[in-house]
C-alpha atoms as a PDB file:
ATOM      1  CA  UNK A   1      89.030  81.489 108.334  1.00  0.00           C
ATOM      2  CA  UNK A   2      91.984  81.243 106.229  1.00  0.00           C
ATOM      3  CA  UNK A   3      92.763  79.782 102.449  1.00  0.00           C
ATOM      4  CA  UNK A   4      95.217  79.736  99.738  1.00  0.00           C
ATOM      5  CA  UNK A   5      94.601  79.582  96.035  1.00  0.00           C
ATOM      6  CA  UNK A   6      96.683  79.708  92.649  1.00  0.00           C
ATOM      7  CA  UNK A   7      95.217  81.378  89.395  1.00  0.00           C
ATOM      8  CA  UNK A   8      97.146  81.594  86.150  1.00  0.00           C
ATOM      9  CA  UNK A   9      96.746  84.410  83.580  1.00  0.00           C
ATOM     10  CA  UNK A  10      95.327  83.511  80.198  1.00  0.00           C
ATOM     11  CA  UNK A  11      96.195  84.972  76.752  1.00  0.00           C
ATOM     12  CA  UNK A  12      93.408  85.619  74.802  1.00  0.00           C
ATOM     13  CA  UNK A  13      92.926  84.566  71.430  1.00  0.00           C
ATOM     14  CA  UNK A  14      89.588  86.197  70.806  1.00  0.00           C
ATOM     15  CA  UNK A  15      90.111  89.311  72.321  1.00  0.00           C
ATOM     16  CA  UNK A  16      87.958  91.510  74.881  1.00  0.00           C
ATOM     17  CA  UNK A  17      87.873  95.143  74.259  1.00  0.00           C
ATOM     18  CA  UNK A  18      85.095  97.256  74.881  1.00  0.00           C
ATOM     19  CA  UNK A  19      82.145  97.060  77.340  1.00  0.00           C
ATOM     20  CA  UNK A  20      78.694  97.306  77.226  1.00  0.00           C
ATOM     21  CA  UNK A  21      78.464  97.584  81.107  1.00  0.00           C
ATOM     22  CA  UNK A  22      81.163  98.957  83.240  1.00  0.00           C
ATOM     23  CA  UNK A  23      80.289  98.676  85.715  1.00  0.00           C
ATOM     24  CA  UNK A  24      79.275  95.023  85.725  1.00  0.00           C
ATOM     25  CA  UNK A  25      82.241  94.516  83.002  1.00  0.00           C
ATOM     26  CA  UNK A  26      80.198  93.097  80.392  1.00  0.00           C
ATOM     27  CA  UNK A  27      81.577  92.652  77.622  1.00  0.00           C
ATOM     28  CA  UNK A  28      80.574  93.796  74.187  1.00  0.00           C
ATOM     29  CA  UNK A  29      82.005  90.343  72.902  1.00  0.00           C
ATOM     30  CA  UNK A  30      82.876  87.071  73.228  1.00  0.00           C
ATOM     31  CA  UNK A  31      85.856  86.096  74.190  1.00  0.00           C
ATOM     32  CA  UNK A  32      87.956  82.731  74.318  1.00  0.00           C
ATOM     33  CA  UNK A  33      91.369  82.462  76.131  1.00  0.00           C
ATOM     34  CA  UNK A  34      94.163  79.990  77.248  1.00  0.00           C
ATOM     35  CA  UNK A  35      95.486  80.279  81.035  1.00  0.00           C
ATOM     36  CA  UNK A  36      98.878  80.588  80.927  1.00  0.00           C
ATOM     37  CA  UNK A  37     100.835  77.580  83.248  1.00  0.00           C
ATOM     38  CA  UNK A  38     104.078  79.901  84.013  1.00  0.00           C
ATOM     39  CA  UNK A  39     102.090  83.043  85.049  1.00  0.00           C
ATOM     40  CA  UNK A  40     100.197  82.652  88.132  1.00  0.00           C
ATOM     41  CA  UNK A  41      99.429  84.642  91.435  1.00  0.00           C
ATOM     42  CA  UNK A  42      98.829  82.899  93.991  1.00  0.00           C
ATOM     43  CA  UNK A  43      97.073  84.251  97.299  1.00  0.00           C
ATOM     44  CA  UNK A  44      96.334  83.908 100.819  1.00  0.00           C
ATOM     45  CA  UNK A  45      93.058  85.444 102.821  1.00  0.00           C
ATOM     46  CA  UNK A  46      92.926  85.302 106.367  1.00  0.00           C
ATOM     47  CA  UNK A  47      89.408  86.785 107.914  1.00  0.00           C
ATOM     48  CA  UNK A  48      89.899  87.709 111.496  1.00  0.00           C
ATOM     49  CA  UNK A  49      87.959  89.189 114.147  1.00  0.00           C
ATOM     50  CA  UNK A  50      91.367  90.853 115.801  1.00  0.00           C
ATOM     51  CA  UNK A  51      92.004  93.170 112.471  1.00  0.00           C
ATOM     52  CA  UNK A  52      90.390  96.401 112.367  1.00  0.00           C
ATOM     53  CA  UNK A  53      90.815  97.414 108.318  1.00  0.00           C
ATOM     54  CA  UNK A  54      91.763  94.980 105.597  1.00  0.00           C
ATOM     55  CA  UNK A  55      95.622  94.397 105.311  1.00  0.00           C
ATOM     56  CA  UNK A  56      96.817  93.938 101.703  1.00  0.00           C
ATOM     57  CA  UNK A  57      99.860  93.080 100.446  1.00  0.00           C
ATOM     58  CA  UNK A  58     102.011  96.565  99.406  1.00  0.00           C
ATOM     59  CA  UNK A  59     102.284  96.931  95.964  1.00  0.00           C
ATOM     60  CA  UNK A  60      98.886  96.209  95.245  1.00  0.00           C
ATOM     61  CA  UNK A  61      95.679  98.594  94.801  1.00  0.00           C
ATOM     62  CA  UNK A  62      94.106  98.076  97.943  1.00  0.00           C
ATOM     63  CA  UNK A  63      91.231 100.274  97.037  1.00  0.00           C
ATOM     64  CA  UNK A  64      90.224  97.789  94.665  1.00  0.00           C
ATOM     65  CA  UNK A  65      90.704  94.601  96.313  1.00  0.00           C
ATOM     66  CA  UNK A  66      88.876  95.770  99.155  1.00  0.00           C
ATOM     67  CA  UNK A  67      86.220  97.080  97.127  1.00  0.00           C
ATOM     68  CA  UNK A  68      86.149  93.216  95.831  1.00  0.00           C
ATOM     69  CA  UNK A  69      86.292  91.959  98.974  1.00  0.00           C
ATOM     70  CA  UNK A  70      83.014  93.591 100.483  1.00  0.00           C
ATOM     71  CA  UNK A  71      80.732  91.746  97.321  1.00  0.00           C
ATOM     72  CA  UNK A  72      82.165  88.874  98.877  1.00  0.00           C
ATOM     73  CA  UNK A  73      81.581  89.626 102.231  1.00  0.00           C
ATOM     74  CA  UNK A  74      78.468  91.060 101.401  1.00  0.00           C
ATOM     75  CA  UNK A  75      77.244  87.298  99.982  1.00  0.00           C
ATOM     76  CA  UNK A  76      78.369  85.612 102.979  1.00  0.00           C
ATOM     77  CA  UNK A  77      77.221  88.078 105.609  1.00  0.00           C
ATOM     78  CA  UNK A  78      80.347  88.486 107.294  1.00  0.00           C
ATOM     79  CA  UNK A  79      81.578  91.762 108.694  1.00  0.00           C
ATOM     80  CA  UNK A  80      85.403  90.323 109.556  1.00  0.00           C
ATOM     81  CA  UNK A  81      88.485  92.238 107.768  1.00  0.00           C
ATOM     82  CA  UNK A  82      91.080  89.920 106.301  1.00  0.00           C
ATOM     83  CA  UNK A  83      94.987  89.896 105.836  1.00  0.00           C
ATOM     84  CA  UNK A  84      95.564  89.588 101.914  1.00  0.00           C
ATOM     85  CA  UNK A  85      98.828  88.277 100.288  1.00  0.00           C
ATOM     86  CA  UNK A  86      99.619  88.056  96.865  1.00  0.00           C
ATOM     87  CA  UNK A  87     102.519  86.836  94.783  1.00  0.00           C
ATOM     88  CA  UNK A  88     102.844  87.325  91.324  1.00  0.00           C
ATOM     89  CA  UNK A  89     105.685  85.034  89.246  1.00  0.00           C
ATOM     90  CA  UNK A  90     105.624  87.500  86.630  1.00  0.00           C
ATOM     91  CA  UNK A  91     105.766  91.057  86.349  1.00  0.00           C
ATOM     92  CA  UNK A  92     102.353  92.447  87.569  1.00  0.00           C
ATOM     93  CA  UNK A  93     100.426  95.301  85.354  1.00  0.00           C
ATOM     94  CA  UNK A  94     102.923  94.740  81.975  1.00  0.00           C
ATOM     95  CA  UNK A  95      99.770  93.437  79.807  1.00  0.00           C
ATOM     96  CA  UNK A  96     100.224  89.753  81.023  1.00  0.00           C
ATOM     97  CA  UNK A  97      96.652  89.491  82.195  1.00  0.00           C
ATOM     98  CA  UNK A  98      97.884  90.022  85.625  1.00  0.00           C
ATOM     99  CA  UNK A  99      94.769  91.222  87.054  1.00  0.00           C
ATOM    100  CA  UNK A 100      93.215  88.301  85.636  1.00  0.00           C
ATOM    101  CA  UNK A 101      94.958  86.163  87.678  1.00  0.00           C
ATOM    102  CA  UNK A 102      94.588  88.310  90.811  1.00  0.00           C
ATOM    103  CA  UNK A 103      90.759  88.770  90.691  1.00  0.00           C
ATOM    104  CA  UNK A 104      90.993  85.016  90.250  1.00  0.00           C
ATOM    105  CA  UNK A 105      92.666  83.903  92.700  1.00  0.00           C
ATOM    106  CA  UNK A 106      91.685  86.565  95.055  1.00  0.00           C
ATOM    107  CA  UNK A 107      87.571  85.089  94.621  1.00  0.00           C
ATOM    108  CA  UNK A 108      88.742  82.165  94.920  1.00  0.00           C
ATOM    109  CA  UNK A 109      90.800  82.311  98.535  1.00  0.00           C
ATOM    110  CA  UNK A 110      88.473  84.973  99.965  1.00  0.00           C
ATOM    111  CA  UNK A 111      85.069  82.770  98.930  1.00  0.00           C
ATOM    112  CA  UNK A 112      86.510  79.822 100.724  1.00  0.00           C
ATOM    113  CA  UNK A 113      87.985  81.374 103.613  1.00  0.00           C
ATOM    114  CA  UNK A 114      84.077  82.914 104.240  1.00  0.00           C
ATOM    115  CA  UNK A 115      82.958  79.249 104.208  1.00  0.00           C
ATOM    116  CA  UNK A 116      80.874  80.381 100.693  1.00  0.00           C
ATOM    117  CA  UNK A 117      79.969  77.125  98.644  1.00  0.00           C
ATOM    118  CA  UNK A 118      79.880  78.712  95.541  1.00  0.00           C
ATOM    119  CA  UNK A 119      79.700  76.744  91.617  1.00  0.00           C
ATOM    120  CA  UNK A 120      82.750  77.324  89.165  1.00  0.00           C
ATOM    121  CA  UNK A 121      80.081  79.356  87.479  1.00  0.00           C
ATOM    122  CA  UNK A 122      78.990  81.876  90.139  1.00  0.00           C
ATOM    123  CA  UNK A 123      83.277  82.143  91.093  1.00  0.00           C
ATOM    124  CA  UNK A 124      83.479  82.902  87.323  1.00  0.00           C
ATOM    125  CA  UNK A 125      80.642  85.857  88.157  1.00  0.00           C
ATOM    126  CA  UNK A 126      82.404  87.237  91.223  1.00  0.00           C
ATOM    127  CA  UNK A 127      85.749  87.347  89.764  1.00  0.00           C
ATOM    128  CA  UNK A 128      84.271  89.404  86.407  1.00  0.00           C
ATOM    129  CA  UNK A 129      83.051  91.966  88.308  1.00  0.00           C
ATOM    130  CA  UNK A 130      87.482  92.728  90.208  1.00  0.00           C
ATOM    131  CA  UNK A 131      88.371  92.449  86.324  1.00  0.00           C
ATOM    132  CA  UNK A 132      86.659  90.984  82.993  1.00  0.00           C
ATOM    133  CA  UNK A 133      88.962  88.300  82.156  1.00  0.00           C
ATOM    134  CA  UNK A 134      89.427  87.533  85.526  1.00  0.00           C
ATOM    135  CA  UNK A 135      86.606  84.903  85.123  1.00  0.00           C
ATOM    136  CA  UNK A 136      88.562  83.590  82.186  1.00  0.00           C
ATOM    137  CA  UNK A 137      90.647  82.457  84.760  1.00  0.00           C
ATOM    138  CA  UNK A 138      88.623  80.345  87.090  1.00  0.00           C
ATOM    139  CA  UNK A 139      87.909  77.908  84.867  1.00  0.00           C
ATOM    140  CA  UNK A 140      90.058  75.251  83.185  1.00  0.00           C
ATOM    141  CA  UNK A 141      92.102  75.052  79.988  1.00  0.00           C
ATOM    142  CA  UNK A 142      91.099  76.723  77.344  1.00  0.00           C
ATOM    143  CA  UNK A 143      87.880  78.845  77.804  1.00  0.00           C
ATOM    144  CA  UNK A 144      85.121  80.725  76.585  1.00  0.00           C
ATOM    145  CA  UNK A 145      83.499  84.188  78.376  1.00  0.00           C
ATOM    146  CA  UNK A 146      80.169  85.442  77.080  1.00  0.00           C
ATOM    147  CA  UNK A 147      78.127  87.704  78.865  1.00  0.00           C
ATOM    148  CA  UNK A 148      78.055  87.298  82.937  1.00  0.00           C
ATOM    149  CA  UNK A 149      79.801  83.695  82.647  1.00  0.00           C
ATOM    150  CA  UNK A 150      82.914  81.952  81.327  1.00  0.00           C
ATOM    151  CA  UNK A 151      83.512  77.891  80.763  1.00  0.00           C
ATOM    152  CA  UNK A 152      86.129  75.567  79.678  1.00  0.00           C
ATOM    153  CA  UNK A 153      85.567  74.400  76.355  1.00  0.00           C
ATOM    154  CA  UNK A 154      88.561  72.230  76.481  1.00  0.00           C
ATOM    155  CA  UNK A 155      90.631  70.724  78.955  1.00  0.00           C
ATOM    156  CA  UNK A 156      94.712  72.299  79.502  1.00  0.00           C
ATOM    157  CA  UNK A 157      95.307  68.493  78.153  1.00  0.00           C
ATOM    158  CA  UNK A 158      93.432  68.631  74.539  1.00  0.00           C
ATOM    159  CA  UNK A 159      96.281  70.159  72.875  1.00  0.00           C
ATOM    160  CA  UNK A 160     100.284  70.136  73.151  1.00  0.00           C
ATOM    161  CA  UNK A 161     100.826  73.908  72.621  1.00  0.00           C
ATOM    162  CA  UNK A 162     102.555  77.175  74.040  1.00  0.00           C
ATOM    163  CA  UNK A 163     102.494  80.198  74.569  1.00  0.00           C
ATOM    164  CA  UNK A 164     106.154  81.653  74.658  1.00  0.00           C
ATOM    165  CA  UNK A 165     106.023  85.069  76.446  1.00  0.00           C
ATOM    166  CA  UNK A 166     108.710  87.315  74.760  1.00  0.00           C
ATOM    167  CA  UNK A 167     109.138  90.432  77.317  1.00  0.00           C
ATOM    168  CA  UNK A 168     109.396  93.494  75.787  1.00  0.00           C
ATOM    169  CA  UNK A 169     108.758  95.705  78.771  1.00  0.00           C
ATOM    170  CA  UNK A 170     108.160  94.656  82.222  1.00  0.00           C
ATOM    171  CA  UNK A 171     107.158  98.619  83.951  1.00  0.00           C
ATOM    172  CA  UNK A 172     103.665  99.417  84.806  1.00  0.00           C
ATOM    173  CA  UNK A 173     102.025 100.314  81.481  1.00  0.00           C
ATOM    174  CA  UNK A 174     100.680 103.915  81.232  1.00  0.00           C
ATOM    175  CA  UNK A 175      97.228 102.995  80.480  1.00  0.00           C
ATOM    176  CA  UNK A 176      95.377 100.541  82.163  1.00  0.00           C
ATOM    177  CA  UNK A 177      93.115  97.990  80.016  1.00  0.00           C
ATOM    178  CA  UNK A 178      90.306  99.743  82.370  1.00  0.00           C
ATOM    179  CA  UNK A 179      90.715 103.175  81.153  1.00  0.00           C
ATOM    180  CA  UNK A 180      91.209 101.999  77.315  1.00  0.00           C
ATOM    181  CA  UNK A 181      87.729  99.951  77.512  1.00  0.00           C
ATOM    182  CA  UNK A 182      86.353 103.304  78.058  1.00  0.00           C
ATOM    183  CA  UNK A 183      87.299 104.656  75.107  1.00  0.00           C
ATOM    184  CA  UNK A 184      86.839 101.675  72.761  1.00  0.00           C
ATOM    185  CA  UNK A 185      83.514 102.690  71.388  1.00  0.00           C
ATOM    186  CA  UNK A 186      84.869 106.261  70.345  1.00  0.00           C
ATOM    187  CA  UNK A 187      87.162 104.121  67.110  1.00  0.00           C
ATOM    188  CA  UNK A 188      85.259 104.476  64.109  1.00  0.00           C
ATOM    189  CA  UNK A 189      86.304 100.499  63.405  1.00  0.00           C
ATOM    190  CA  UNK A 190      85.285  99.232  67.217  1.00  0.00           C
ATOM    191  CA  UNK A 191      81.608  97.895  65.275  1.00  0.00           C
ATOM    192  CA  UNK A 192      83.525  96.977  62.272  1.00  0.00           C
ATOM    193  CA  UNK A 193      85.383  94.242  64.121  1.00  0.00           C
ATOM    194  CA  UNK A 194      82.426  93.528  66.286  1.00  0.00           C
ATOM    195  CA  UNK A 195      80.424  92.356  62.965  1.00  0.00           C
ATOM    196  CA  UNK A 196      83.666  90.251  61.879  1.00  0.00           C
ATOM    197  CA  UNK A 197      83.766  88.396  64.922  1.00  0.00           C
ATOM    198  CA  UNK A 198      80.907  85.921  64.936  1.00  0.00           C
ATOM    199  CA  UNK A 199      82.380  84.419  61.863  1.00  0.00           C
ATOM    200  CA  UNK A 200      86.568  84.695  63.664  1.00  0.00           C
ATOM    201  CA  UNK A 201      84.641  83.299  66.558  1.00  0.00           C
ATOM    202  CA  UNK A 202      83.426  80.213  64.312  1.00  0.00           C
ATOM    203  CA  UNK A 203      86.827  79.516  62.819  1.00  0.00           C
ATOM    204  CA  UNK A 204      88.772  79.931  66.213  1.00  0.00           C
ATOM    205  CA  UNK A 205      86.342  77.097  68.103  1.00  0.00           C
ATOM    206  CA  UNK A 206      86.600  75.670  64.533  1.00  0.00           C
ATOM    207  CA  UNK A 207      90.544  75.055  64.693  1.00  0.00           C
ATOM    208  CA  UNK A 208      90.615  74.635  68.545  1.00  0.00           C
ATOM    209  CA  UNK A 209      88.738  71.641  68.032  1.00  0.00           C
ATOM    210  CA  UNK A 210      90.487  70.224  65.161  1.00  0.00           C
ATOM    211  CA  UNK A 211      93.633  71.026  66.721  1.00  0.00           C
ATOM    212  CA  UNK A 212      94.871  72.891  63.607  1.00  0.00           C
ATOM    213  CA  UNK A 213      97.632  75.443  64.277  1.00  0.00           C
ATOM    214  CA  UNK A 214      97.752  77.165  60.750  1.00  0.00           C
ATOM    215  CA  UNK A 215      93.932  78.261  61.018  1.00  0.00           C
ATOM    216  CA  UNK A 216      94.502  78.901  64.942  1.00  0.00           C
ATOM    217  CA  UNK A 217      97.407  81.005  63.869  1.00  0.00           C
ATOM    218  CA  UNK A 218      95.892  82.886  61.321  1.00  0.00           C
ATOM    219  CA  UNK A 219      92.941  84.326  63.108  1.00  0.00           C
ATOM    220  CA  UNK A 220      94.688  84.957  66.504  1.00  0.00           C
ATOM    221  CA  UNK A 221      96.686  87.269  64.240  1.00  0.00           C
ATOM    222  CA  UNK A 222      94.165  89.074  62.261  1.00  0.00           C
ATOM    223  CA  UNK A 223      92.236  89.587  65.792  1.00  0.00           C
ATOM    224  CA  UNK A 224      94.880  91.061  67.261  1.00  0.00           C
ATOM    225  CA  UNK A 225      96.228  93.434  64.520  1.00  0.00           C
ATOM    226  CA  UNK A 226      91.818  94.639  64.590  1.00  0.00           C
ATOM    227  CA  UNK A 227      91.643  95.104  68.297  1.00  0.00           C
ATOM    228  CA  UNK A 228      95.211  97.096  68.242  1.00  0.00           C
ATOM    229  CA  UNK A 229      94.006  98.779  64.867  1.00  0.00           C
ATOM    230  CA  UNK A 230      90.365 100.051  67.860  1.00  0.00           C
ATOM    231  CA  UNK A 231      93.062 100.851  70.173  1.00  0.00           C
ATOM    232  CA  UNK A 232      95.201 103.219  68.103  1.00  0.00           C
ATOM    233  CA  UNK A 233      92.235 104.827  66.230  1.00  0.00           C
ATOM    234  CA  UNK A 234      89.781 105.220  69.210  1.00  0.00           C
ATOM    235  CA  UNK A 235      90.289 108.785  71.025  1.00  0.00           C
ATOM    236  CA  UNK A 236      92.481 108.984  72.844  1.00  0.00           C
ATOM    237  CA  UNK A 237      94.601 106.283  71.210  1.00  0.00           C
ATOM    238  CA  UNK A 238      96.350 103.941  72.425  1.00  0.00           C
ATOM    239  CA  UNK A 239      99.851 102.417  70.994  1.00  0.00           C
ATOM    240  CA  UNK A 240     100.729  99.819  73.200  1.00  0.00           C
ATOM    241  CA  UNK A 241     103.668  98.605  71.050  1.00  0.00           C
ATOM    242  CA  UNK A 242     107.046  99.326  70.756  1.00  0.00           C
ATOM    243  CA  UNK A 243     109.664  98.867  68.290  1.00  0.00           C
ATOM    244  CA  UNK A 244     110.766  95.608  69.577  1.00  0.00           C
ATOM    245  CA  UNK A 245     106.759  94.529  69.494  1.00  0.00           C
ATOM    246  CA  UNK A 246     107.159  94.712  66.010  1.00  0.00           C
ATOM    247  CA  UNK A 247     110.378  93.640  65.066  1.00  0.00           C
ATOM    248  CA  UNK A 248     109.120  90.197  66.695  1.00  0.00           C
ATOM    249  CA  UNK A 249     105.820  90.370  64.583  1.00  0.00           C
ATOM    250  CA  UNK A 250     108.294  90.351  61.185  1.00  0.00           C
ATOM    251  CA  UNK A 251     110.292  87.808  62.991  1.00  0.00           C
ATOM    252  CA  UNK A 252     107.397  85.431  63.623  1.00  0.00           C
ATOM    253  CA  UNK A 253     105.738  86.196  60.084  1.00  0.00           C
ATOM    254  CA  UNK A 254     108.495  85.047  58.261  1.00  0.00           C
ATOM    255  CA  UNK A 255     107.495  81.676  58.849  1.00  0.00           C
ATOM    256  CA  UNK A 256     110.789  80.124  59.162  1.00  0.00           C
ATOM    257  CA  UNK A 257     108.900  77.658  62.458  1.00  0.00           C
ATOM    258  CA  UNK A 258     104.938  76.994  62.186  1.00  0.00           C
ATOM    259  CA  UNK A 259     104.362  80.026  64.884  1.00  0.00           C
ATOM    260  CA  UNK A 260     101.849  82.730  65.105  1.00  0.00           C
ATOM    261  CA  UNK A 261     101.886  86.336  67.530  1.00  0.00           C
ATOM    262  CA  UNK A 262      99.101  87.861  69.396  1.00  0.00           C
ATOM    263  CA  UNK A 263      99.600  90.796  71.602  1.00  0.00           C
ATOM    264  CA  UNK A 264      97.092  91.857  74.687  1.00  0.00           C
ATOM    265  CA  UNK A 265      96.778  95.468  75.924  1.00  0.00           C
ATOM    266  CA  UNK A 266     100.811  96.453  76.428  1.00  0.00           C
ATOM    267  CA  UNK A 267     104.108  95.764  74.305  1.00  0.00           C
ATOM    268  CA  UNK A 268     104.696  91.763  75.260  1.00  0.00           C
ATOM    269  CA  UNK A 269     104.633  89.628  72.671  1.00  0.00           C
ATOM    270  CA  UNK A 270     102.898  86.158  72.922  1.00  0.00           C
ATOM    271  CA  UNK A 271     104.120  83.396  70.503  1.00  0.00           C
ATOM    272  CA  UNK A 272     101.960  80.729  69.488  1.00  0.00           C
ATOM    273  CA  UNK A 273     103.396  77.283  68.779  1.00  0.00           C
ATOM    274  CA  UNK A 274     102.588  73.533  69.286  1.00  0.00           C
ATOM    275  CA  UNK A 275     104.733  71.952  71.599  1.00  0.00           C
ATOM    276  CA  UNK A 276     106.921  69.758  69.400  1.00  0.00           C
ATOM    277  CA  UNK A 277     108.401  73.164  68.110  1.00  0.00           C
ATOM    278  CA  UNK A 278     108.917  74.483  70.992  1.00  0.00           C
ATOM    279  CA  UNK A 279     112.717  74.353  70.895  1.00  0.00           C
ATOM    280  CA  UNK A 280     112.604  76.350  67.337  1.00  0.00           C
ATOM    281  CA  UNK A 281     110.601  78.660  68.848  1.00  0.00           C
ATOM    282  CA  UNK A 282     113.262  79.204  70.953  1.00  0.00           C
ATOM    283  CA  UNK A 283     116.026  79.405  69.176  1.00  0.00           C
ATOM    284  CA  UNK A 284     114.121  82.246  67.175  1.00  0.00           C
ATOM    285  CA  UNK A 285     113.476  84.359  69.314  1.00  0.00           C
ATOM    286  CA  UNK A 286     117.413  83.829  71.199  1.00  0.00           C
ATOM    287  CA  UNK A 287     118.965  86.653  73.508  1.00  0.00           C
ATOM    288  CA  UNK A 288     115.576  87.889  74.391  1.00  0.00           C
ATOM    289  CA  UNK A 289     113.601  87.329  77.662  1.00  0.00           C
ATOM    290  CA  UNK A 290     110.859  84.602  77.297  1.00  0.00           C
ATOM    291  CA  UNK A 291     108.494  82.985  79.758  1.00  0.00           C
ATOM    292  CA  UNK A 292     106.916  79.660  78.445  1.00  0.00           C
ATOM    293  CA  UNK A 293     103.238  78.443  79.073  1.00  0.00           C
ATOM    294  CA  UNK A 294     101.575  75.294  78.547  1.00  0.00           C
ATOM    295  CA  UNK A 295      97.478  75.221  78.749  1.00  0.00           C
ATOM    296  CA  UNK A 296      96.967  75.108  82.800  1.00  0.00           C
ATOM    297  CA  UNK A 297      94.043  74.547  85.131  1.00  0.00           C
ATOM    298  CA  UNK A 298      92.120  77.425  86.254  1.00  0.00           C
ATOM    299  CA  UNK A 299      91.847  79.026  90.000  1.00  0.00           C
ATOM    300  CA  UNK A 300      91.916  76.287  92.680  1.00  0.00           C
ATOM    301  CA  UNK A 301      92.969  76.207  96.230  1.00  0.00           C
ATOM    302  CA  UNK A 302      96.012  74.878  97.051  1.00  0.00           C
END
């Protein structure tokens, strides 16, 4: 009773902050995202009779994953403990969707190793409830989450672009997404940007279908600058940026390459290109630490 599966992170371009369930991480929005090729975590469950508590690779919060594991275990009515190990190729908890990615592939792996037959829709389910965008990551390409359930509106094929990771800070961020969904309600602006977003929402689906970068590039940024504006006027606030966060945002808006910023919960920066300007991309942002994704499949076992 043993499998392996890969899950990349996403970036999301519609952003989710705020929940109107926390427990069963709903979100108060739609969200739409792009799994990130270079950033995976991949992971190994191994169910066996001879283990007397769940095992889990150090490093990670066990508490959690366990607490993941029993829904799982739960749906397959298995009482086994398992061995769990994880491997990140990026730097875990930094605002790279990292838990995404985990909760992903963790579903994933455990689900099959319990010999559960589940749809990509009721993996997408499971994995919401070890961390929202989690489910953002089981399907492919580029993908949509409303309500319980996330799909692929377009394949990691339909469109040549990147997103170039520029890494500010790779520690542990103070704050956990978790804690700042919480709080998200408490900004006077949190329903200000929830009425703006049907119409963000139209224009984003709008311009991934058309394949436009300019109007891609122009609403990823105004949605990120309103969820950060939530963040840093809900109470407590939150300033995830640092200096260097916005020294690249005056970098990027100058415009010298057709390239656009968004920034999740933490201080990395994500640049948006299409992949013919890749290289200028680059060269702009030179002497600084950069991690480069193309659109990439969701979970899978490997």
């Amino acid at each position: 009773m043993k499998a392996t599966a890969i899950a990349p992170a996403n970036i999301a371009f519609i952003k989710y902050w705020g929940r109107v369930d926390a427990a069963l991480r709903i979100p108060s929005n739609p969200s739409i995202s792009m799994n990130l090729s270079a950033c995976t975590t991949t992971t190994t469950v191994e169910f066996s009779p001879g283990l007397k508590h769940d095992v889990i690779s150090e490093g990670f919060d066990a508490a959690r994953i366990t607490a993941h594991l029993n829904r799982l275990r739960e749906r397959a009515g298995s009482a086994l403990f398992c061995r769990v190990e994880t491997h990140n190729s990026f730097p875990a908890s930094a605002g790279i969707a990292s838990s995404a990615s985990g909760f992903a592939a963790l579903t994933v792996a455990a689900a099959a190793a319990l010999g559960l037959r589940l749809s990509e829709r009721e993996l997408a389910a499971f994995a919401r409830l070890g961390s929202g965008s989690a489910c953002r990551s089981i399907p492919d390409g580029f993908v949509k989450w409303e309500g319980e359930y996330a799909r692929s509106l377009y394949p990691p094929d339909w469109w040549d672009v990147r997103d170039i990771i520029v890494m500010v800070e790779s520690t542990t961020k103070k704050v956990s997404s978790s804690e700042g969904h919480d709080k998200a309600a408490t900004s006077p602006f949190f329903h200000k940007r929830l009425d703006a977003l049907p119409r963000r929402i139209a224009r984003l689906e709008r311009a991934l279908n058309e394949k436009n970068i300019q109007e891609l590039g122009e609403v990823i940024e105004e949605e990120c600058l309103d969820m950060h504006h939530v963040m840093q006027t809900q109470s407590p606030p939150l300033y995830y940026w640092t200096g260097e966060t916005v020294n690249i945002m005056e970098l990027v808006k100058k415009r010298t390459v057709p390239a656009y910023f968004t920034i999740d919960a933490g201080p990395n920066a994500h640049v948006i290109c299409e992949g013919k300007d890749e290289a200028r991309v680059v060269e702009l942002l030179k002497g600084r630490t950069l991690i480069i994704n193309k659109p990439a499949a969701g979970a899978h076992i490997i």
